[in-house]
N, C-alpha and C. Protein backbone atom coordinates (compact mmCIF):
# COMPACT_ATOMS: atom_id res chain seq x y z
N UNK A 1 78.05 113.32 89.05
CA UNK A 1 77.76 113.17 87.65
C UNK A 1 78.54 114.22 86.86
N UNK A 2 78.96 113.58 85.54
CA UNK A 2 79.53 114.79 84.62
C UNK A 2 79.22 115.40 83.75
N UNK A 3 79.14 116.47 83.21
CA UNK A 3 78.77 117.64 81.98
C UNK A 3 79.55 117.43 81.34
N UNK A 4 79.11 118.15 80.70
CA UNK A 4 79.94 118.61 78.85
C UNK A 4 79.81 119.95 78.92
N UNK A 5 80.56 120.82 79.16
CA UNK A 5 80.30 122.08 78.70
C UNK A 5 81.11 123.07 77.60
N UNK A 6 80.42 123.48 76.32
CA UNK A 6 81.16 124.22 75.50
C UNK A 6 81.38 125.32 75.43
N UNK A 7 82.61 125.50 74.58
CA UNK A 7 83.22 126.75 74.92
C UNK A 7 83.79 127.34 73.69
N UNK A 8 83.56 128.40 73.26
CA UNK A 8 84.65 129.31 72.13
C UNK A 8 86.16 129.57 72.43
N UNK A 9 86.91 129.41 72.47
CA UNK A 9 88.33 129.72 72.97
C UNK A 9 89.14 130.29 71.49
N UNK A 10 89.88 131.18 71.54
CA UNK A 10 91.44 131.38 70.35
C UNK A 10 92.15 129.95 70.45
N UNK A 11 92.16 129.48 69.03
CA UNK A 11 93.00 127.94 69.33
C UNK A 11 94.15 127.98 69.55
N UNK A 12 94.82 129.71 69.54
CA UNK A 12 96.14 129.77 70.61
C UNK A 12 95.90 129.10 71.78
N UNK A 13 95.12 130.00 72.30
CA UNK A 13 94.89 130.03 73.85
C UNK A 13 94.70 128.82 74.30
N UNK A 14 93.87 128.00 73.79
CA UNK A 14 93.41 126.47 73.92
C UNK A 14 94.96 125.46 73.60
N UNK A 15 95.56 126.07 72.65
CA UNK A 15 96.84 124.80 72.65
C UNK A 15 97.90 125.47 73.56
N UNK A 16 97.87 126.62 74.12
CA UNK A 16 99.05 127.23 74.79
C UNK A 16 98.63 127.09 76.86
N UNK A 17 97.07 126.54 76.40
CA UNK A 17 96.73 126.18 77.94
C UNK A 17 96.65 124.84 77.67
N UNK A 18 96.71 123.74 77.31
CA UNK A 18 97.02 122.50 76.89
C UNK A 18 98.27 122.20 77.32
N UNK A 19 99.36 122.52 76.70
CA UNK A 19 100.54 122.48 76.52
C UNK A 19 101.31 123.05 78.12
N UNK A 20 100.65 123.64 78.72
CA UNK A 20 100.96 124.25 80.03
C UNK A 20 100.26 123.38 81.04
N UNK A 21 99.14 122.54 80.98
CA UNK A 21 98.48 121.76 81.48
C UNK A 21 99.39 120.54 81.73
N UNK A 22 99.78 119.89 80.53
CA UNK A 22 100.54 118.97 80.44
C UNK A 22 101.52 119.00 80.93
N UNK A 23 102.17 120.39 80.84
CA UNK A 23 103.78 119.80 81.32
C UNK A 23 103.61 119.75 83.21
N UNK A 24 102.46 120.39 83.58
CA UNK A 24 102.36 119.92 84.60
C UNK A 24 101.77 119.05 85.73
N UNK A 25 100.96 118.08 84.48
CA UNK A 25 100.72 116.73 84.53
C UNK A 25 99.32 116.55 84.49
N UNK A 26 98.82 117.70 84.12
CA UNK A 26 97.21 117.70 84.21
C UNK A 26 96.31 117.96 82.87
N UNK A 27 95.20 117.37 82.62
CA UNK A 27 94.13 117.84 81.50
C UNK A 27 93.97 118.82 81.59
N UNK A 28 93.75 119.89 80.64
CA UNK A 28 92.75 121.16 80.72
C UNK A 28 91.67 120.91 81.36
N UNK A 29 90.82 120.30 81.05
CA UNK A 29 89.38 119.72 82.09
C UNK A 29 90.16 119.93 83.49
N UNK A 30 90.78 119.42 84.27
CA UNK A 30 91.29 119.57 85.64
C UNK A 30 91.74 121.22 86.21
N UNK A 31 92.06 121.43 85.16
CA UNK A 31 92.85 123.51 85.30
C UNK A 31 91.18 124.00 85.00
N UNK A 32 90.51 123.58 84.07
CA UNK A 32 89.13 124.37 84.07
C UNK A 32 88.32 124.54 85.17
N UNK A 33 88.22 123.45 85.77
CA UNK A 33 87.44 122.54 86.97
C UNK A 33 88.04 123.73 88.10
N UNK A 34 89.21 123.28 88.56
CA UNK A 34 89.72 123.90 89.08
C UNK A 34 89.23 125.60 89.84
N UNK A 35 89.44 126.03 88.29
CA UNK A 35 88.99 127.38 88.39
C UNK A 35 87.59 127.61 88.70
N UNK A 36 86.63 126.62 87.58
CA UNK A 36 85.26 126.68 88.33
C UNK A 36 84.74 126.90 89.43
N UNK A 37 85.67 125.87 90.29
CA UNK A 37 85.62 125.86 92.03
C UNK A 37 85.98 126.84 92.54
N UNK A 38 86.77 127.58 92.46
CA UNK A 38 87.42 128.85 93.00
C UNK A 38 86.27 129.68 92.70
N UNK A 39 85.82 130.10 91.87
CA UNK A 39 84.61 131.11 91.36
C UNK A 39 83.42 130.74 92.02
N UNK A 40 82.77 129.74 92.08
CA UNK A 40 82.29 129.32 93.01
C UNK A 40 82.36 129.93 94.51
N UNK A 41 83.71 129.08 94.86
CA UNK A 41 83.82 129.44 96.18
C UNK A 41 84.11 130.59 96.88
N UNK A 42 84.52 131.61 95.76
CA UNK A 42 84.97 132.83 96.07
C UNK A 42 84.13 134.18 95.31
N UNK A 43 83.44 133.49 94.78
CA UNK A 43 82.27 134.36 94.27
C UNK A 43 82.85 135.36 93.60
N UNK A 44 83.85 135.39 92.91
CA UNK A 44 84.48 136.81 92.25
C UNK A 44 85.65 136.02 90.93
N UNK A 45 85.58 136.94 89.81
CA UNK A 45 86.43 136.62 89.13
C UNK A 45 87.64 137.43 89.30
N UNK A 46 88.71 137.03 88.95
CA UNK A 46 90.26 138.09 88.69
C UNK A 46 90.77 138.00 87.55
N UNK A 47 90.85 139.34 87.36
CA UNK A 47 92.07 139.15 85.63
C UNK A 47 93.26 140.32 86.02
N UNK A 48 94.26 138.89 86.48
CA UNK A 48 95.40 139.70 86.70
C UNK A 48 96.55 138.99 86.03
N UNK A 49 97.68 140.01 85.74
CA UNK A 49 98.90 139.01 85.38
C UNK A 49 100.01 138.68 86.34
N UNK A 50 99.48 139.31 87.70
CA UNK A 50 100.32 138.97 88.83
C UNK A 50 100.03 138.31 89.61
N UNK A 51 100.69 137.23 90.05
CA UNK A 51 100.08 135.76 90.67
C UNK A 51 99.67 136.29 92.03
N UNK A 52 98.43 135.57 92.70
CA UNK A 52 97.91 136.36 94.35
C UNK A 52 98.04 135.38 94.97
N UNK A 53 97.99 135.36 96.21
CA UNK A 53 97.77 134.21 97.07
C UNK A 53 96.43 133.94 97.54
N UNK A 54 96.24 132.89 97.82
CA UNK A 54 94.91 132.77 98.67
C UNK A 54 94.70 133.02 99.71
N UNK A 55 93.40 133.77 100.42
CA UNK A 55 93.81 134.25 101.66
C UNK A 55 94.37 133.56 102.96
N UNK A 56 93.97 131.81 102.66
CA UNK A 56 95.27 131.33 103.55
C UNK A 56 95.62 130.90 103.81
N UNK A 57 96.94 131.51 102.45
CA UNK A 57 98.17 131.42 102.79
C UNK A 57 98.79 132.87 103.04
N UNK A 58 97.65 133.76 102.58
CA UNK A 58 98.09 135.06 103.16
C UNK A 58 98.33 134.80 104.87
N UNK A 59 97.23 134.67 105.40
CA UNK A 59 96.98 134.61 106.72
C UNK A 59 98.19 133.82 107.45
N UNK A 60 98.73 132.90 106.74
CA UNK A 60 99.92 131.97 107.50
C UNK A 60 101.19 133.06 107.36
N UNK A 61 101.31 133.68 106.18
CA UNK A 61 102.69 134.15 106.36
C UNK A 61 102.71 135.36 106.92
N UNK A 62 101.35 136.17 107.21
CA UNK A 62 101.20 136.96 107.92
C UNK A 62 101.41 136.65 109.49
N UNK A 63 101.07 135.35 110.05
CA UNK A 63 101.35 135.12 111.24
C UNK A 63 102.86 134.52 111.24
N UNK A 64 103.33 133.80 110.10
CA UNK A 64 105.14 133.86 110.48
C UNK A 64 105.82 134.80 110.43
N UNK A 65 105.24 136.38 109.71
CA UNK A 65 106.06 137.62 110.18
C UNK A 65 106.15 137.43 111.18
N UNK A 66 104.42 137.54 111.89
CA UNK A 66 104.31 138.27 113.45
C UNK A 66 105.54 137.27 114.17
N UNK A 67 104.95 136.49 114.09
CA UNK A 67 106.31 134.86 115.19
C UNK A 67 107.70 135.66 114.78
N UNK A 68 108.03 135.91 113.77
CA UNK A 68 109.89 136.23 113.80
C UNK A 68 110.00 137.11 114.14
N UNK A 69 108.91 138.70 113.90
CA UNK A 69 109.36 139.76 114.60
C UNK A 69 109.35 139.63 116.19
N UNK A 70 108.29 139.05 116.92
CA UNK A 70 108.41 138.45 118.25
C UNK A 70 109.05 137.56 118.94
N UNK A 71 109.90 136.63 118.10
CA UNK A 71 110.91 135.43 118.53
C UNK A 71 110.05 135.00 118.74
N UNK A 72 109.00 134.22 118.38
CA UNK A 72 107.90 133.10 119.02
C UNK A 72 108.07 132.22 117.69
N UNK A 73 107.93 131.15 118.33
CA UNK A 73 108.01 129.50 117.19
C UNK A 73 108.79 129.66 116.59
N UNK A 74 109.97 130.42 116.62
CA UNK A 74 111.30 129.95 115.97
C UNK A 74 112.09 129.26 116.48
N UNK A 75 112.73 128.64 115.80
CA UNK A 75 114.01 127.41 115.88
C UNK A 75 114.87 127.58 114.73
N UNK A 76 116.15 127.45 115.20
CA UNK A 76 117.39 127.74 114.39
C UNK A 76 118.08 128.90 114.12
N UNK A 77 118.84 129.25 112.99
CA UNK A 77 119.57 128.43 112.19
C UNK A 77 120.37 126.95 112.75
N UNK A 78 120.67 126.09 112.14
CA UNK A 78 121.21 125.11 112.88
C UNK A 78 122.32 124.85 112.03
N UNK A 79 123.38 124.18 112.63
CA UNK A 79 125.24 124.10 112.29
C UNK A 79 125.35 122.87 111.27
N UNK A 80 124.52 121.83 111.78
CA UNK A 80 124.03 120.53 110.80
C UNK A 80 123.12 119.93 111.47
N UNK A 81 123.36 118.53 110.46
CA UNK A 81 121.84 118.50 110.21
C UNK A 81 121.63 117.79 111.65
N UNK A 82 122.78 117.22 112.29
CA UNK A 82 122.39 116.47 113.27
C UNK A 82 121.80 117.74 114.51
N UNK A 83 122.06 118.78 114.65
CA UNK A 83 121.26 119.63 115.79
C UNK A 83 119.97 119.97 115.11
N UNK A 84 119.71 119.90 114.22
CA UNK A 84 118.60 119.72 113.90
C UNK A 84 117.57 118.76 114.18
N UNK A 85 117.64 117.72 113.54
CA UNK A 85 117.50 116.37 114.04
C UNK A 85 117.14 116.65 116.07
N UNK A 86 118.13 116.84 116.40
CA UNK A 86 117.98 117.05 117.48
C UNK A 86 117.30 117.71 118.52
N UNK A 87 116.78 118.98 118.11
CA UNK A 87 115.64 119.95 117.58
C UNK A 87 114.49 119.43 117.85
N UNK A 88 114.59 118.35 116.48
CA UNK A 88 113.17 118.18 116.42
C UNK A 88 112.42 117.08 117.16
N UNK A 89 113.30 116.13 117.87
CA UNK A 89 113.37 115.06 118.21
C UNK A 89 113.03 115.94 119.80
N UNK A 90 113.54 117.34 120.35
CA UNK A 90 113.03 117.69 121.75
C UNK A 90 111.95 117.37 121.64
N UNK A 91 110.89 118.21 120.43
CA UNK A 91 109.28 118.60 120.78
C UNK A 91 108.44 117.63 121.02
């Protein structure tokens, strides 16, 4: 089921998150929502101006350090595309 929920916003802020919504194909309702869920699920708010990751995708690129500093699950560079192809077609 759906709500209505209101809100005070700067009608900057409201047409400059609109306008940023859109160009990337979404309602404000969907970017609000969005965030709802995260707060929710993460029980904490952030006010930062530097983008974070979620922990994971922290956790993944933390384990593709570990793999390259160890040579584990790497493959390549490859010469074209056909040894590639070829590559992938072993596993």
């Amino acid at each position: 089921m759906k709500t209505i929920i209101n809100i005070k916003a700067d009608k900057e802020v409201k047409e400059s998150a609109q306008r940023i919504a859109a160009d990337m194909g979404l309602p404000l309702s969907a970017v609000i929502n969005a965030y709802l869920k995260e707060f929710i699920r993460e029980r904490a708010v952030r006010f930062s101006l530097e983008p974070q990751l979620r922990p994971e995708v922290e956790k993944e690129i933390g384990q593709a350090i570990k793999d390259y500093k160890s040579g584990e699950n790497i493959v390549g560079p490859f010469e074209n595309a056909k040894s590639l192809m070829k590559s992938l077609s072993a596993k």
